[in-house]
N, C-alpha and C. Protein backbone atom coordinates (compact mmCIF):
# COMPACT_ATOMS: atom_id res chain seq x y z
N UNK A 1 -16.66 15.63 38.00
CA UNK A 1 -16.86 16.97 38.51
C UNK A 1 -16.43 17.04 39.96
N UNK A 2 -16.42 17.93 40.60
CA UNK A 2 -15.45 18.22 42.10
C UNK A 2 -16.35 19.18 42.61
N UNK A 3 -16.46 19.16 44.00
CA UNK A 3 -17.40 19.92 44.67
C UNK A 3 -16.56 20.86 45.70
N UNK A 4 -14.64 20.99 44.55
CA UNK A 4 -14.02 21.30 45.79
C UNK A 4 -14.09 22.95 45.87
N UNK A 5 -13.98 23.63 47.06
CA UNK A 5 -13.94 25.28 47.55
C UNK A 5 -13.46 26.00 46.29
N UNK A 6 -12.36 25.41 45.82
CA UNK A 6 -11.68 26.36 44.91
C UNK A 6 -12.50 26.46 43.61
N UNK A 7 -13.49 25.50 43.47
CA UNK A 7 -14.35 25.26 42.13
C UNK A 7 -15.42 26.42 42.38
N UNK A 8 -15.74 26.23 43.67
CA UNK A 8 -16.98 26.96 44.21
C UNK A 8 -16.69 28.62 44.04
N UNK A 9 -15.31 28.96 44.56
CA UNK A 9 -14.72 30.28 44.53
C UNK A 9 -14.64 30.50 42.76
N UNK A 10 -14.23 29.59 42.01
CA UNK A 10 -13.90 30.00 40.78
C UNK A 10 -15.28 30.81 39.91
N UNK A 11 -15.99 29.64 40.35
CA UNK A 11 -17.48 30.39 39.55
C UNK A 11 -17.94 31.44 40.56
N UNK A 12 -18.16 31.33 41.65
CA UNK A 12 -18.60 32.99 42.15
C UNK A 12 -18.41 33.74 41.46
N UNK A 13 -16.75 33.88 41.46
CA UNK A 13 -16.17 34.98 40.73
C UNK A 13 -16.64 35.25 39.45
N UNK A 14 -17.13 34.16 38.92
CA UNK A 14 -17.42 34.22 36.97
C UNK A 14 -19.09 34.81 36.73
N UNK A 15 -19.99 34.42 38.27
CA UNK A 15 -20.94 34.74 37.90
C UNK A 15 -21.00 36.37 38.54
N UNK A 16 -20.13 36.61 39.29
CA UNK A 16 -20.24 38.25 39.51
C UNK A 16 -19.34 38.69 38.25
N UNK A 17 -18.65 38.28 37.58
CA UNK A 17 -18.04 39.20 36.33
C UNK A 17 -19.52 39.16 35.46
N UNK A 18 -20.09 37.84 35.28
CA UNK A 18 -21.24 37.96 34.01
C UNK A 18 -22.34 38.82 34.72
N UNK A 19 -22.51 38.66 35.52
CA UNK A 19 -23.66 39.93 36.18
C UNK A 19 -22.96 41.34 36.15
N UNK A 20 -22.35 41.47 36.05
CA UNK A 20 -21.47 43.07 35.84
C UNK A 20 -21.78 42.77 34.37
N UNK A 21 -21.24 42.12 33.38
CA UNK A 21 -21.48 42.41 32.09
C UNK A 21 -22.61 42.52 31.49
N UNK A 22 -23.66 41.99 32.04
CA UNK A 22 -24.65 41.92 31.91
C UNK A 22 -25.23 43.05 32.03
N UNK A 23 -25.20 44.11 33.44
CA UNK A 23 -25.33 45.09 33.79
C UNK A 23 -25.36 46.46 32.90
N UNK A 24 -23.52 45.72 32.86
CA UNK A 24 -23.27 47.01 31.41
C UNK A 24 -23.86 47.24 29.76
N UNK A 25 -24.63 45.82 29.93
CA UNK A 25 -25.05 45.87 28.53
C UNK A 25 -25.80 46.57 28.55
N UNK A 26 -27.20 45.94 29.56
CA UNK A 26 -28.68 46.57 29.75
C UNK A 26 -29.02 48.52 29.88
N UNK A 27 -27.64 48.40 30.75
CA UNK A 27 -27.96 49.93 31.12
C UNK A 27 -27.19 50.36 29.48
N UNK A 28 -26.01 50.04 29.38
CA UNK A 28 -25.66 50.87 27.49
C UNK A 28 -27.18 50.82 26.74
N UNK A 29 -28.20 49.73 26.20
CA UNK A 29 -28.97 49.32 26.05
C UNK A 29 -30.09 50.79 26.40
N UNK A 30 -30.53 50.49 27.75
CA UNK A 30 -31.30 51.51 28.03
C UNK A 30 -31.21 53.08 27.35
N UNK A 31 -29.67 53.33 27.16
CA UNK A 31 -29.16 54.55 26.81
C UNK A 31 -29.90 54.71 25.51
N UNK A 32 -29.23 53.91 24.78
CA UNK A 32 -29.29 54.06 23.53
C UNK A 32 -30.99 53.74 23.20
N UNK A 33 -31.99 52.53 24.34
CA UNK A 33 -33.35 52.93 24.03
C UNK A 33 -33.77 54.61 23.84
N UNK A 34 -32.94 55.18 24.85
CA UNK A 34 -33.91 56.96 25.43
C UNK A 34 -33.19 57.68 24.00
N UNK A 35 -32.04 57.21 23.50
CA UNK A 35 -31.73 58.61 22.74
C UNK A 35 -31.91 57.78 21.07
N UNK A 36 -32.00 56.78 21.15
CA UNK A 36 -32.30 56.28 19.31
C UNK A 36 -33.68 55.67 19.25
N UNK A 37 -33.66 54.83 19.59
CA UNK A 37 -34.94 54.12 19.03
C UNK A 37 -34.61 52.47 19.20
N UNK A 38 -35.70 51.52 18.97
CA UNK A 38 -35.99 50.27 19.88
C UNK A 38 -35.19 49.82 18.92
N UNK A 39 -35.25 49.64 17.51
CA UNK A 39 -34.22 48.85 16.85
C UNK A 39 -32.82 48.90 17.14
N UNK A 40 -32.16 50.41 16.98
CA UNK A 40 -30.96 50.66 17.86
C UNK A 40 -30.69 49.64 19.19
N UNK A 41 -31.36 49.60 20.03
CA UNK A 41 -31.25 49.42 21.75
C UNK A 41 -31.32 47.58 20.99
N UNK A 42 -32.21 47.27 20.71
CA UNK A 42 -32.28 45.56 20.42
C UNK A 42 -30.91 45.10 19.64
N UNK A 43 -30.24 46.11 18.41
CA UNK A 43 -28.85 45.78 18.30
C UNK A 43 -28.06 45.87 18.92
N UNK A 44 -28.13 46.55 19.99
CA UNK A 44 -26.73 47.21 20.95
C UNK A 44 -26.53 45.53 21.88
N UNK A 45 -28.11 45.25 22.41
CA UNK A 45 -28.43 44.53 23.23
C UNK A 45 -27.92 43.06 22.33
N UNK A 46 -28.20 42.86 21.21
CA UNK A 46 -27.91 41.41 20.88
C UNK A 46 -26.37 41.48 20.92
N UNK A 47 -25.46 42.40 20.81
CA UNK A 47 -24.46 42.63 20.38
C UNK A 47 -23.48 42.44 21.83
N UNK A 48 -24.31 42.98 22.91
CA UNK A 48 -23.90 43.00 24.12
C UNK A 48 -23.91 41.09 24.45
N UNK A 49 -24.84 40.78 23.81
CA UNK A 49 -25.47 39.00 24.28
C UNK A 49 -24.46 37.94 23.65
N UNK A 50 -24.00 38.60 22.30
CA UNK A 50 -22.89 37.86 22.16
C UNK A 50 -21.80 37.81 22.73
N UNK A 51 -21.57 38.64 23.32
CA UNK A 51 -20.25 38.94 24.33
C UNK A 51 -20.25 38.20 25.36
N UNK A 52 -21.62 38.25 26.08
CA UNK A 52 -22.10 37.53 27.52
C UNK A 52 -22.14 36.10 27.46
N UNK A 53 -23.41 35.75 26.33
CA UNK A 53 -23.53 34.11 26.19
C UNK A 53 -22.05 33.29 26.00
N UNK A 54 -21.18 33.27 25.11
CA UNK A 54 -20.30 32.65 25.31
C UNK A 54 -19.71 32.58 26.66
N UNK A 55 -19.39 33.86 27.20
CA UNK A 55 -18.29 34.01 28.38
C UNK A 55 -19.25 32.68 29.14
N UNK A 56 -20.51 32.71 29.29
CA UNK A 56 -21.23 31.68 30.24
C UNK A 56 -21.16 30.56 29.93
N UNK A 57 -21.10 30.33 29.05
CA UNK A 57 -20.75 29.16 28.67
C UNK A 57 -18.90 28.72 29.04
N UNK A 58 -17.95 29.68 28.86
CA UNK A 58 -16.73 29.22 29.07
C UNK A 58 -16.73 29.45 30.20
N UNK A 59 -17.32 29.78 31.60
CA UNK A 59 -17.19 29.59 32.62
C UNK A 59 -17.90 28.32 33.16
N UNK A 60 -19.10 28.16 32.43
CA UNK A 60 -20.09 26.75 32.71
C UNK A 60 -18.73 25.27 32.66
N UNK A 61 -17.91 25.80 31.92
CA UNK A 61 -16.71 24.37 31.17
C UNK A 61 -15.48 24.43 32.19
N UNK A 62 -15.21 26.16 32.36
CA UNK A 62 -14.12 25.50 32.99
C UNK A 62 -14.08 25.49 34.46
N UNK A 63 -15.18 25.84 34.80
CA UNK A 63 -14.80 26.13 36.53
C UNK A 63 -15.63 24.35 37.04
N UNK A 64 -15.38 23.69 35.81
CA UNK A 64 -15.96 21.72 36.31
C UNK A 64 -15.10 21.24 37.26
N UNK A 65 -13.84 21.65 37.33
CA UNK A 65 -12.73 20.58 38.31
C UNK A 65 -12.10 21.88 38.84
N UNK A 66 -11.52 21.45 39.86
CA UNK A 66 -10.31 22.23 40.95
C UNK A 66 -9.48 21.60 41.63
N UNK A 67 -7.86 22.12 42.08
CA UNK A 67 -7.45 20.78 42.54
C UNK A 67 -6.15 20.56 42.05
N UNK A 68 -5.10 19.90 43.00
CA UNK A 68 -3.84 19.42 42.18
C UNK A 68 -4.40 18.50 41.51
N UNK A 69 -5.01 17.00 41.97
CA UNK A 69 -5.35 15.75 41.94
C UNK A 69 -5.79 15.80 40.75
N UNK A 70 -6.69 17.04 40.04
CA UNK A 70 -7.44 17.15 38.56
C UNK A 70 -6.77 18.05 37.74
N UNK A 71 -5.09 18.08 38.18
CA UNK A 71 -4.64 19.53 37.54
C UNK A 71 -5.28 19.46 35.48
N UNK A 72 -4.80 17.45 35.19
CA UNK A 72 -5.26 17.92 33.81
C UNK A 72 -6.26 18.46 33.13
N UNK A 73 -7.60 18.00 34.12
CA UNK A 73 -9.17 17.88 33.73
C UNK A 73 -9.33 19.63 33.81
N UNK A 74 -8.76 20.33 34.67
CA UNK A 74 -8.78 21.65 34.67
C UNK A 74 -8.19 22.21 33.22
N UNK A 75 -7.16 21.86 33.09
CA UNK A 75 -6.67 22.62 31.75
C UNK A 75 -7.19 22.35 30.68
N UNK A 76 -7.53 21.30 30.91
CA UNK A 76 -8.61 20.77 29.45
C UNK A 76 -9.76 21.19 29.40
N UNK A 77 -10.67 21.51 30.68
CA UNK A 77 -11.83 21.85 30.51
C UNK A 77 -11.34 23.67 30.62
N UNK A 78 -10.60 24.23 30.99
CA UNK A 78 -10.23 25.54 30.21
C UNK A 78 -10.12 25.31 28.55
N UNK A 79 -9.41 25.16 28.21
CA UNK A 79 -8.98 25.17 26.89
C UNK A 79 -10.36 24.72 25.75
N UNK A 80 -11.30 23.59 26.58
CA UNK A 80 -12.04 23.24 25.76
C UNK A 80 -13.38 24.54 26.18
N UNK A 81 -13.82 25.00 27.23
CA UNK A 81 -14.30 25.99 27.09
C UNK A 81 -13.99 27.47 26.67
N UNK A 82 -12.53 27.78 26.74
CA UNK A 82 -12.03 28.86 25.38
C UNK A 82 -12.27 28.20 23.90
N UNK A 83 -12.66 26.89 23.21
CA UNK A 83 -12.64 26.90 22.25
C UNK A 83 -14.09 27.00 21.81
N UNK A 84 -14.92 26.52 22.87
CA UNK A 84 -16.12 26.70 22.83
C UNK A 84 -17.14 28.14 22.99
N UNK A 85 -16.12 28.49 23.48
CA UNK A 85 -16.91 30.24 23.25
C UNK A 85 -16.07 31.15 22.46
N UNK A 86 -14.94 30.88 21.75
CA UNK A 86 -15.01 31.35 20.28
C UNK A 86 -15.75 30.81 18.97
N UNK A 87 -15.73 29.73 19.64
CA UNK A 87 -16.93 28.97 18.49
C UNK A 87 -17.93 29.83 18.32
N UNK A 88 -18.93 29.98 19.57
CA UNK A 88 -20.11 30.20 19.88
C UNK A 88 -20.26 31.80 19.23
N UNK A 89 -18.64 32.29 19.67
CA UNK A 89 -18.90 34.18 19.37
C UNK A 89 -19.13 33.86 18.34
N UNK A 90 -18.31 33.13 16.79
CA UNK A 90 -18.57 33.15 15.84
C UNK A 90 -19.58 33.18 14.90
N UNK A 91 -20.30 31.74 15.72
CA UNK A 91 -21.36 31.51 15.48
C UNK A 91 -22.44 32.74 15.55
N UNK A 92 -22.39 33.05 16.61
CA UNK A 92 -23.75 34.05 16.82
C UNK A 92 -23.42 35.21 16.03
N UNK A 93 -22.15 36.04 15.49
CA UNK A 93 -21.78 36.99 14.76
C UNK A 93 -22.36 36.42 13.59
N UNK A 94 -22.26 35.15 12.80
CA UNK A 94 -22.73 35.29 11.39
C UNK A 94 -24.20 34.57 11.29
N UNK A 95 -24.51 34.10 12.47
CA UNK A 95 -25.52 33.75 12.26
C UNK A 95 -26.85 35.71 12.04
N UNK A 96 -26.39 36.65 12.87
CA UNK A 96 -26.71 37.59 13.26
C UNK A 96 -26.69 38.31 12.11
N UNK A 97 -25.74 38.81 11.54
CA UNK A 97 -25.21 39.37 10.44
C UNK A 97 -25.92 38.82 9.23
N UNK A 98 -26.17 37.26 9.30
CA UNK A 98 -26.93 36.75 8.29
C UNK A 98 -27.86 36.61 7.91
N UNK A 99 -28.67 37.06 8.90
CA UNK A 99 -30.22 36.62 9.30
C UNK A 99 -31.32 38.21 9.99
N UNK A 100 -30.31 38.92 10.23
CA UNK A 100 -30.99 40.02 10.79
C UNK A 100 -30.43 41.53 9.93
N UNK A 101 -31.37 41.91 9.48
CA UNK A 101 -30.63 43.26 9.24
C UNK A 101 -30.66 44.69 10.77
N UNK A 102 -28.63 44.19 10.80
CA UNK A 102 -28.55 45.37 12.08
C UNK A 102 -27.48 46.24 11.42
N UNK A 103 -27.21 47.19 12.32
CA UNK A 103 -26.26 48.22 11.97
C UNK A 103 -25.12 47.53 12.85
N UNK A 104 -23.84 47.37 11.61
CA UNK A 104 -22.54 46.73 12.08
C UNK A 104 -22.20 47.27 13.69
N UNK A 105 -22.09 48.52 13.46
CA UNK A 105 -21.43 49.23 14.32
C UNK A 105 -22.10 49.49 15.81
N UNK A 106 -23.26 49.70 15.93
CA UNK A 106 -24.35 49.00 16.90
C UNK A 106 -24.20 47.81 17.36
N UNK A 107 -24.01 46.59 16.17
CA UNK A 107 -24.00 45.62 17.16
C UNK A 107 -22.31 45.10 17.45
N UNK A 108 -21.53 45.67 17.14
CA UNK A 108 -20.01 45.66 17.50
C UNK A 108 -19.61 46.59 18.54
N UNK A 109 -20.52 47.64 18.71
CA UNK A 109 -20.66 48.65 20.01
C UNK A 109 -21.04 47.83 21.22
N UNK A 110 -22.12 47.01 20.85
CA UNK A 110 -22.38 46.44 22.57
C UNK A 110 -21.36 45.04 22.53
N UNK A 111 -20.65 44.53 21.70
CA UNK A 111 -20.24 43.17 21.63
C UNK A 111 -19.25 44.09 22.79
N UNK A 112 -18.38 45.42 22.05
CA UNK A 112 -17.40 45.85 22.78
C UNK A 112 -17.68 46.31 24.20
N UNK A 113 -18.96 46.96 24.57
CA UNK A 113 -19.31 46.98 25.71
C UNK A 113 -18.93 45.88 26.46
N UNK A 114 -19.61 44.27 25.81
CA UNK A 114 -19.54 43.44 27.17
C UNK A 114 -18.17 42.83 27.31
N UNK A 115 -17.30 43.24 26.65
CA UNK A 115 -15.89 42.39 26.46
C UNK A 115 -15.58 43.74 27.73
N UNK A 116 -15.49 45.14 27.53
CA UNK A 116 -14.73 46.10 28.39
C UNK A 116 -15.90 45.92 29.68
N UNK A 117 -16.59 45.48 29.70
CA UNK A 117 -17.23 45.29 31.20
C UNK A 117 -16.47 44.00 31.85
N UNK A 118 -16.20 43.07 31.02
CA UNK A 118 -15.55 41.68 31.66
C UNK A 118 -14.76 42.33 32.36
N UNK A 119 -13.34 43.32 31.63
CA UNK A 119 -11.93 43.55 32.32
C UNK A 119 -11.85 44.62 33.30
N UNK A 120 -13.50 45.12 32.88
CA UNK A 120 -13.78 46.39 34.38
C UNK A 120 -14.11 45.72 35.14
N UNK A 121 -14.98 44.64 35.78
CA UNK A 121 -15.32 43.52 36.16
C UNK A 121 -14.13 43.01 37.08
N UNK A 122 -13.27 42.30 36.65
CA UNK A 122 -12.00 41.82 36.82
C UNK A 122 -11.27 42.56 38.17
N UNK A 123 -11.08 43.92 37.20
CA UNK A 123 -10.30 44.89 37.95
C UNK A 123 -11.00 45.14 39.45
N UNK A 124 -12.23 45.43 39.14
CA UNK A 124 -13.31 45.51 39.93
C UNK A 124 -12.83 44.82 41.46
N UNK A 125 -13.18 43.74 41.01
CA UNK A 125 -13.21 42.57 42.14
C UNK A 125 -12.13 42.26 42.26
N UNK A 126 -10.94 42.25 41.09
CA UNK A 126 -9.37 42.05 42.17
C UNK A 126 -9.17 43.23 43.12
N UNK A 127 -9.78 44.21 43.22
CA UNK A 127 -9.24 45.69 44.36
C UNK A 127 -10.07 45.19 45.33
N UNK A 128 -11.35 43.90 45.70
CA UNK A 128 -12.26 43.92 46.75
C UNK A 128 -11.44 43.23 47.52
N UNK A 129 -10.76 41.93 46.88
CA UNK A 129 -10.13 40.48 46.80
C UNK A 129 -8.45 40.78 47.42
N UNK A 130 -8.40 42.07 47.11
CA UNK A 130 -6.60 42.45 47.72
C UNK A 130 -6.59 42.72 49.18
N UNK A 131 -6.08 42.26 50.00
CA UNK A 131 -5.74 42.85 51.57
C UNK A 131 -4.61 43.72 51.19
């Protein structure tokens, strides 16, 4: 592992995108508590969690090394944390689907929430990040 600046900068950045997504879930979440009902808001919300938990996890993997000196350990621990949070989406989609009775579209509403909060997110903070 590397304790170098650029590691340090990498996850900042990952934990202000997952706190924005996060954001966007809770408050979609809230919405849908005031105008449907708690089952509604708990699917929106698990749906939103699958979106989130992985991304944390593929940022937990790849922001481990920084660095020419580690250029491989970087691409590998990218690649192995993109494989690990499609795993994980998977996982939690059929584990969810299998085990809970939700409304598809509810919980594919907040999955899509937290995926379009990542790239609002993104956008977000590349316009803070531009001189």
């Amino acid at each position: 592992m590397s304790n170098d600046p650029l590691t340090g900068s990498g996850k900042s950045i990952a934990l202000k995108v997952l706190l924005i997504q996060t954001s966007f879930v809770i408050f979609a979440t809230f919405i849908i508590l005031l105008t449907m009902n708690l089952k509604a808001s708990i699917t929106l919300f698990a749906g939103g969690m699958i979106g989130v938990i992985p991304a944390w996890v593929f940022a937990k993997q790849a922001f481990r090394y920084a660095g020419a000196r580690q250029a491989r350990q970087v691409v590998r621990a990218f690649y192995l944390g993109e494989a690990l949070k499609l795993t994980l989406t998977l996982l939690l989609f059929v584990l969810v689907f299998s085990f809970v009775n939700v409304s598809a579209g509810l919980l594919l509403s907040g999955y899509a929430i937290a995926l379009i909060a990542h790239w609002v997110s993104l956008g977000l903070l590349k316009e803070k990040t531009t001189i």
